[in-house]
Every structure is written in C-alpha cells, then in structure tokens.
C-alpha atoms as a PDB file:
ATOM      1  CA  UNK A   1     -38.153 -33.456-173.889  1.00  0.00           C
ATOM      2  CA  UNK A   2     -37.319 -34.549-170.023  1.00  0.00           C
ATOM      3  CA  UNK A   3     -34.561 -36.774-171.653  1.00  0.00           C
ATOM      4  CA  UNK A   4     -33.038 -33.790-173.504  1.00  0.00           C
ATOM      5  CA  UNK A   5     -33.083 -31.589-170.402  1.00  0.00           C
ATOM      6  CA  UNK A   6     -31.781 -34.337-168.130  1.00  0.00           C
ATOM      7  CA  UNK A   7     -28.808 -35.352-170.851  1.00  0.00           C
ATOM      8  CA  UNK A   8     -28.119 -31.740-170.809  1.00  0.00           C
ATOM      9  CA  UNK A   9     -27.990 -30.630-167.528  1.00  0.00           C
ATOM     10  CA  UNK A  10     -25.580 -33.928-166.584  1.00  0.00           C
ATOM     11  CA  UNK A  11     -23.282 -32.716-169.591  1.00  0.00           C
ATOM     12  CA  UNK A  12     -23.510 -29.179-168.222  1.00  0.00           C
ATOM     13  CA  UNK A  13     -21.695 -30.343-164.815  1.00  0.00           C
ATOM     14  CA  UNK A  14     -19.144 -32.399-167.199  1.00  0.00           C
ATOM     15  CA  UNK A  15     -18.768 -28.820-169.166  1.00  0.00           C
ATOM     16  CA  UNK A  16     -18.200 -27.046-165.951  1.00  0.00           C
ATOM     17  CA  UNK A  17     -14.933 -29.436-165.133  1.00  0.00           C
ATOM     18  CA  UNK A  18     -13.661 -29.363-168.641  1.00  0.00           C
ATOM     19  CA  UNK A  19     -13.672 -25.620-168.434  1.00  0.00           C
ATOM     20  CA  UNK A  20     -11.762 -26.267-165.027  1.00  0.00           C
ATOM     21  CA  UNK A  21      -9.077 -28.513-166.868  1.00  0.00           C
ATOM     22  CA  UNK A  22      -8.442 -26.263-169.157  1.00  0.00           C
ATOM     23  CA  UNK A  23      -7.542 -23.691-166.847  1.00  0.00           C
ATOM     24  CA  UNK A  24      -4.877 -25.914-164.957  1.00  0.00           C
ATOM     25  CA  UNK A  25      -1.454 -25.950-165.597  1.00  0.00           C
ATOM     26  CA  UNK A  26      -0.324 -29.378-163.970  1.00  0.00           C
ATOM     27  CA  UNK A  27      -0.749 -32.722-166.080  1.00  0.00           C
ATOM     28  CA  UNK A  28      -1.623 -34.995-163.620  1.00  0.00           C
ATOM     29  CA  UNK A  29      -4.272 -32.365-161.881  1.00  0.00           C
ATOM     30  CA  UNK A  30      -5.582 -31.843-166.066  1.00  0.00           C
ATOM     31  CA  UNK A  31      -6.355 -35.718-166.319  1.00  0.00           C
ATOM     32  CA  UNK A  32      -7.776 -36.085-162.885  1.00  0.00           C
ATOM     33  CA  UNK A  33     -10.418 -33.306-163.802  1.00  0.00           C
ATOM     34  CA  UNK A  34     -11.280 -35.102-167.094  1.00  0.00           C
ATOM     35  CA  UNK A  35     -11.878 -38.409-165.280  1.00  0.00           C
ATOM     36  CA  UNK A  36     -14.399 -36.543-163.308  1.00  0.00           C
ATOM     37  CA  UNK A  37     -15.683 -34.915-166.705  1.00  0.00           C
ATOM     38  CA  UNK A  38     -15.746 -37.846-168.733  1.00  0.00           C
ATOM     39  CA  UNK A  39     -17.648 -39.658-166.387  1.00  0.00           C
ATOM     40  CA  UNK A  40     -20.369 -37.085-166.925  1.00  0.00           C
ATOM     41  CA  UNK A  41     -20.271 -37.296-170.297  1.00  0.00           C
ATOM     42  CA  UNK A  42     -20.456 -41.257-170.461  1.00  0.00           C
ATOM     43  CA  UNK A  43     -24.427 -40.843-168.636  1.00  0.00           C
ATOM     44  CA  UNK A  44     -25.157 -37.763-170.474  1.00  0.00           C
ATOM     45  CA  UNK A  45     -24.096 -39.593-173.674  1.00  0.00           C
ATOM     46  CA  UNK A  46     -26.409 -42.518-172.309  1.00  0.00           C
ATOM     47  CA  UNK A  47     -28.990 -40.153-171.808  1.00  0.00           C
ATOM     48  CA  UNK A  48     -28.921 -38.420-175.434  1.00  0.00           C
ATOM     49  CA  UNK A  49     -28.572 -41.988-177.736  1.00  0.00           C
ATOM     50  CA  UNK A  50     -24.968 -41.143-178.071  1.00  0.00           C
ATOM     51  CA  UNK A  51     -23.728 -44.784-177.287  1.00  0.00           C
ATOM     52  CA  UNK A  52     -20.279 -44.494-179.519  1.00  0.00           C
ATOM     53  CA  UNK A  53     -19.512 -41.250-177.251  1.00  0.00           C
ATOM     54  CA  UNK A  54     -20.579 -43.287-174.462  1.00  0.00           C
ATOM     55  CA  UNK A  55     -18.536 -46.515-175.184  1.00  0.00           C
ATOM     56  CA  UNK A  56     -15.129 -44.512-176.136  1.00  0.00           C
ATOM     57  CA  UNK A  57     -16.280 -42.497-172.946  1.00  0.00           C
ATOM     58  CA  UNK A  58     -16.361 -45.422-170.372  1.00  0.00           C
ATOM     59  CA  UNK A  59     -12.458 -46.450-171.919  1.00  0.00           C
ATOM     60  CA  UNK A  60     -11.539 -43.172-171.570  1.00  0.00           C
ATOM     61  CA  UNK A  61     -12.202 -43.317-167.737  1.00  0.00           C
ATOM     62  CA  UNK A  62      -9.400 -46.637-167.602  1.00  0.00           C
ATOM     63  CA  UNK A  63      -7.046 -45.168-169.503  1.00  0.00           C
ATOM     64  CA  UNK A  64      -6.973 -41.625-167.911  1.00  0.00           C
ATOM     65  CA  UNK A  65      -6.755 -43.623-164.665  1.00  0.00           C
ATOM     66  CA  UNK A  66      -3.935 -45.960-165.904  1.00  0.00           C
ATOM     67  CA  UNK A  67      -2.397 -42.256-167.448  1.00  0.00           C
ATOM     68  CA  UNK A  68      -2.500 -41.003-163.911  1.00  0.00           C
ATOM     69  CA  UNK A  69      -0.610 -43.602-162.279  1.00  0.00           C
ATOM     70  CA  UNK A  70       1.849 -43.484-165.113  1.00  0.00           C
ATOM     71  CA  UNK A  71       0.588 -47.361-166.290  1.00  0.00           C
ATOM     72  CA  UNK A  72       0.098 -46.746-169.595  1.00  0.00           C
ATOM     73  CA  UNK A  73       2.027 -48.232-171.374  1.00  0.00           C
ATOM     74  CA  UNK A  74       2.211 -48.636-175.387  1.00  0.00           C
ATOM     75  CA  UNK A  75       0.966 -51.998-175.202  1.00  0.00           C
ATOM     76  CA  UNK A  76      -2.278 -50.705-172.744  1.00  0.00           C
ATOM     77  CA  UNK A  77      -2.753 -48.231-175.204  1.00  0.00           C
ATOM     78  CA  UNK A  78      -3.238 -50.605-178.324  1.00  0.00           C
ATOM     79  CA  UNK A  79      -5.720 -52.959-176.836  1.00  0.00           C
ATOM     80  CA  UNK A  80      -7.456 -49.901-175.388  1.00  0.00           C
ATOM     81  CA  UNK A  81      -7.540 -48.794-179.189  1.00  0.00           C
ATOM     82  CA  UNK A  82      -8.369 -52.266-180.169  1.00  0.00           C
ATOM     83  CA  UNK A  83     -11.461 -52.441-177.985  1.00  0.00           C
ATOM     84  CA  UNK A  84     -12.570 -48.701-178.413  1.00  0.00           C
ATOM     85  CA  UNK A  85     -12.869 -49.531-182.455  1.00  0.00           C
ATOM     86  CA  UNK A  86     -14.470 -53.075-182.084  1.00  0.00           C
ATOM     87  CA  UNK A  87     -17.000 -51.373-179.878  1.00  0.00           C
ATOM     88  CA  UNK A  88     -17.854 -48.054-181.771  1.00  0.00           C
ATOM     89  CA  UNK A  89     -18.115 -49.944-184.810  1.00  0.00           C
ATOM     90  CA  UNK A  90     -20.461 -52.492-183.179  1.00  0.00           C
ATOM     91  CA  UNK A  91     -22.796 -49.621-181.427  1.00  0.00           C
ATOM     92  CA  UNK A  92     -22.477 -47.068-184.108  1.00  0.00           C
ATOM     93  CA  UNK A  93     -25.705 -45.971-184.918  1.00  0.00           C
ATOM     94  CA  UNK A  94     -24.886 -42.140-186.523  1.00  0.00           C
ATOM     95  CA  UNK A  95     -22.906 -43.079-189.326  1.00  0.00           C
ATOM     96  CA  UNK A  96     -19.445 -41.631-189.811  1.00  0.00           C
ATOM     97  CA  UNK A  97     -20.477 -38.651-187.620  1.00  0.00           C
ATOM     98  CA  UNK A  98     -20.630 -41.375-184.770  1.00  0.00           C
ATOM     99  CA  UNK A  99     -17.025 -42.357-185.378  1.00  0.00           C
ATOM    100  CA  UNK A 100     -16.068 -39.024-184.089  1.00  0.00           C
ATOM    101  CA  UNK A 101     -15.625 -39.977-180.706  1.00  0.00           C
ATOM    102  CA  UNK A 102     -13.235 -42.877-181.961  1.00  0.00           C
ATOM    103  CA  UNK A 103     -11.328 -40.757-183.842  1.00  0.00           C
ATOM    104  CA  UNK A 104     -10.930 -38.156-180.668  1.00  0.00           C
ATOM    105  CA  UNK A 105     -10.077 -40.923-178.556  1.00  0.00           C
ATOM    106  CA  UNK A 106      -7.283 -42.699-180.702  1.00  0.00           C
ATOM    107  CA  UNK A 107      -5.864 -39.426-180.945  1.00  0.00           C
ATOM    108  CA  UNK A 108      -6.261 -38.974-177.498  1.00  0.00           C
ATOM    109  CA  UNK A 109      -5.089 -42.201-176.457  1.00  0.00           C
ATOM    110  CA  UNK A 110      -1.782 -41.888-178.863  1.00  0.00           C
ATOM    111  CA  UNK A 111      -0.603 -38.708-177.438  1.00  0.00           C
ATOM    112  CA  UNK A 112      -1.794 -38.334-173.935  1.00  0.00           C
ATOM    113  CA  UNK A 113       1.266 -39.745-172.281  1.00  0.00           C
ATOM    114  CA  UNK A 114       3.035 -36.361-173.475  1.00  0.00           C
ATOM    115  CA  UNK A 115       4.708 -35.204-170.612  1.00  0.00           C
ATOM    116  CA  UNK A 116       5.024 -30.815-172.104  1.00  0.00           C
ATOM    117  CA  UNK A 117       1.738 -29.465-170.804  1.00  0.00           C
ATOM    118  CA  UNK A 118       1.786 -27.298-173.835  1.00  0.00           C
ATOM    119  CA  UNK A 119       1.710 -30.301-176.312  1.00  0.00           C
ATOM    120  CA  UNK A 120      -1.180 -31.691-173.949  1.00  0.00           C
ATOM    121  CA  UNK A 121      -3.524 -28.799-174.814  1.00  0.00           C
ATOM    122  CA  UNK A 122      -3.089 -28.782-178.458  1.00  0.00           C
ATOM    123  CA  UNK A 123      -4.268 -32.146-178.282  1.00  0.00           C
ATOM    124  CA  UNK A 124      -7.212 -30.784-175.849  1.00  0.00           C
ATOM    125  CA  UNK A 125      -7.967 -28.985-178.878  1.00  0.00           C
ATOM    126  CA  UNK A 126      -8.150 -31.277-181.513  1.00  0.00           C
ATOM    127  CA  UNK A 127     -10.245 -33.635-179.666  1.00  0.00           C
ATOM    128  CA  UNK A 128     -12.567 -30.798-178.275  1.00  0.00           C
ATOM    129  CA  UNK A 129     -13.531 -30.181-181.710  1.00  0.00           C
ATOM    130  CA  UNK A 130     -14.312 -33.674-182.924  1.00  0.00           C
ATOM    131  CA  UNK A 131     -16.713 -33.643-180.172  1.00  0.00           C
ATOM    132  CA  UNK A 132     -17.872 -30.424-180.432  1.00  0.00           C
ATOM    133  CA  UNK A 133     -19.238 -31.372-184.185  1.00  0.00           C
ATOM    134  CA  UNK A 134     -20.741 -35.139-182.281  1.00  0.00           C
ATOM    135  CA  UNK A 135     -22.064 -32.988-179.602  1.00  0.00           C
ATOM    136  CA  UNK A 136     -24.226 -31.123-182.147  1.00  0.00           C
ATOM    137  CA  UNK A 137     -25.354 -34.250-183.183  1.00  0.00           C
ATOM    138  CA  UNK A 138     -26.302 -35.747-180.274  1.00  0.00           C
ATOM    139  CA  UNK A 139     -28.566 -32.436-179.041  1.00  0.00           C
ATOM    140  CA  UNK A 140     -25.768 -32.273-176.056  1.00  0.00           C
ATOM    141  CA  UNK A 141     -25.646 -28.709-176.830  1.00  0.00           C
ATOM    142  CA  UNK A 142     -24.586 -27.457-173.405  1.00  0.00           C
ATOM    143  CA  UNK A 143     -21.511 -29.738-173.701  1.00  0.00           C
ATOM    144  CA  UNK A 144     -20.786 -28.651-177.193  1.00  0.00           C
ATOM    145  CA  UNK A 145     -21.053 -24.542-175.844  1.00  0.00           C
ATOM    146  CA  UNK A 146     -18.709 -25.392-173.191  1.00  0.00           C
ATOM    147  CA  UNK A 147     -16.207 -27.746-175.873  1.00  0.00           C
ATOM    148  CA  UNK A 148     -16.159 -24.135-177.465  1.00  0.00           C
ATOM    149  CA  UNK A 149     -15.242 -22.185-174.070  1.00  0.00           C
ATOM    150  CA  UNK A 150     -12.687 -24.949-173.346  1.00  0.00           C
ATOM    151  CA  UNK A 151     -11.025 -24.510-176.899  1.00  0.00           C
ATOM    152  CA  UNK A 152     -10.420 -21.248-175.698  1.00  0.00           C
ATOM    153  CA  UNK A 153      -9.483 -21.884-172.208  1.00  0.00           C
ATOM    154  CA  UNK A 154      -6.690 -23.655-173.687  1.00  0.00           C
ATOM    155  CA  UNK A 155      -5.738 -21.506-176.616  1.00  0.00           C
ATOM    156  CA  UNK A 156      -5.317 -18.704-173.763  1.00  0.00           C
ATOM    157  CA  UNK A 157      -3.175 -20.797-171.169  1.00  0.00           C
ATOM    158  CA  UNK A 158      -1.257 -22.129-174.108  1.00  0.00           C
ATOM    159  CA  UNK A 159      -0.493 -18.254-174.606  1.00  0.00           C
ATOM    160  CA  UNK A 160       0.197 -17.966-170.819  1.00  0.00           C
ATOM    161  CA  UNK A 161       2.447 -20.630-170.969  1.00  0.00           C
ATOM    162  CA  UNK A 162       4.319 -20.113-174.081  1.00  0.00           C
ATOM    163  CA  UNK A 163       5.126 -16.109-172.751  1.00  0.00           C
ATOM    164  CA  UNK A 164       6.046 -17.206-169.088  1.00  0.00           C
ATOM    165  CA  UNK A 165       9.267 -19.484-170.654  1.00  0.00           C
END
C-alpha cells in the first residue's frame, strides 16, 4: 500500500507539470516542462512495476534534451527508437498493454521536432492517451486523472490558438 501511495504522489507532481505544459504556448518552454515531468514519471513508473514506462521514460529525458537544443537529428531519432524497442521488449512484463509506452514514444519521437505548436499538441494528445490506458494499468491513477486534464488543456489551447490566427 506505501508503494502505491508513494508511486502516486511522485506521479502527482509529474501530473502537476504536464498540466503546466499543456497550458504553454512556446515549444521549447512545452519540452522543457516535460523533461521535468518525465523525470517524475520515470521513479513513479519505478515505483508502480511499470519498467517499459520507465525505460521509454529515461530515453525520453535524452531526446527531449537533444529536442531542446535542436540536436535531434533523424539519425538520433532512429537509434533512440532502436534502443527504446530492444529495451521494452526485453523488460516487458504487461503484455501488449506494456508496449504502450513504446508505441507513445515512437510516435513521440517521430514527430516531436514539429516546429507548428498546434501540430505539437495533437501529438500531446495521442500520446496522452496511450498512457492514460498504461497508467490504468500500472495503478498510477493520479497520473492517468491528470493525462485526462492535460488532453483537455490542450484540446482548449489548440482552440485558443487556432481562433487567435
């Protein structure tokens, strides 16, 4: 029970600066704030047995850092893929419902170098709920409330955006 409350409270300050991403308008100021977030999320992940989220999680933290100092390249991003599937495969231990992590982060990983912020939050979106559904699985359930709020904290400054153009 401790471990569930501990996992959940460290994903709860990880929520709290996803919500805060979500809200931002600037790129490089939205990827900063997910390093910070993902970080969370790697120990809460540790915390909860969810070592695929964790794995894809610690990668995440290189790449959004390479991302921010505009380093990532194509070829980054493919061994970054490479080593994010040889690992989740390796650690799996959920079944396909563990691969969703993967899946968010080759998405992720694809399409993060998008430069329209509006583009950027659609794909906040798709990869919110991939680990909204892993979240669930992993009893994370105040980072899966807050993968909810930050679907909609992104639908709603996609709206802002769209009507200020």
């Amino acid at each position: 029970m401790l471990q569930l409350i501990c996992g959940n409270v460290v994903a709860l300050i990880g929520s709290i600066l996803m919500v805060c991403s979500g809200i931002v308008k600037n790129r490089r100021k939205i990827i900063y704030i997910q390093t910070l977030q993902i970080l969370c999320f790697t120990i809460s992940d540790l915390i909860l047995g969810g070592f695929t989220g964790a794995i894809v999680n610690l990668i995440s933290i290189i790449r959004n850092i390479l991302c921010y100092k505009d380093k990532l390249t194509n070829n980054i991003k493919m061994i970054i893929i490479l080593i994010s599937i040889v690992l989740s495969l390796s650690f799996n231990n959920l079944g396909f419902l563990g691969l969703l992590p993967l899946i968010s982060t080759v998405v992720y990983t694809c399409f993060m170098n998008v430069k329209d912020t509006i583009k950027l939050k659609f794909l906040i979106i798709f990869t919110m709920i991939m680990w909204l559904i892993y979240e669930f699985i992993i009893h994370a359930y105040t980072s899966a409330l807050f993968d909810f709020f930050n679907i909609i904290a992104n639908t709603v400054t996609i709206y802002q955006l769209v009507h200020k153009k």
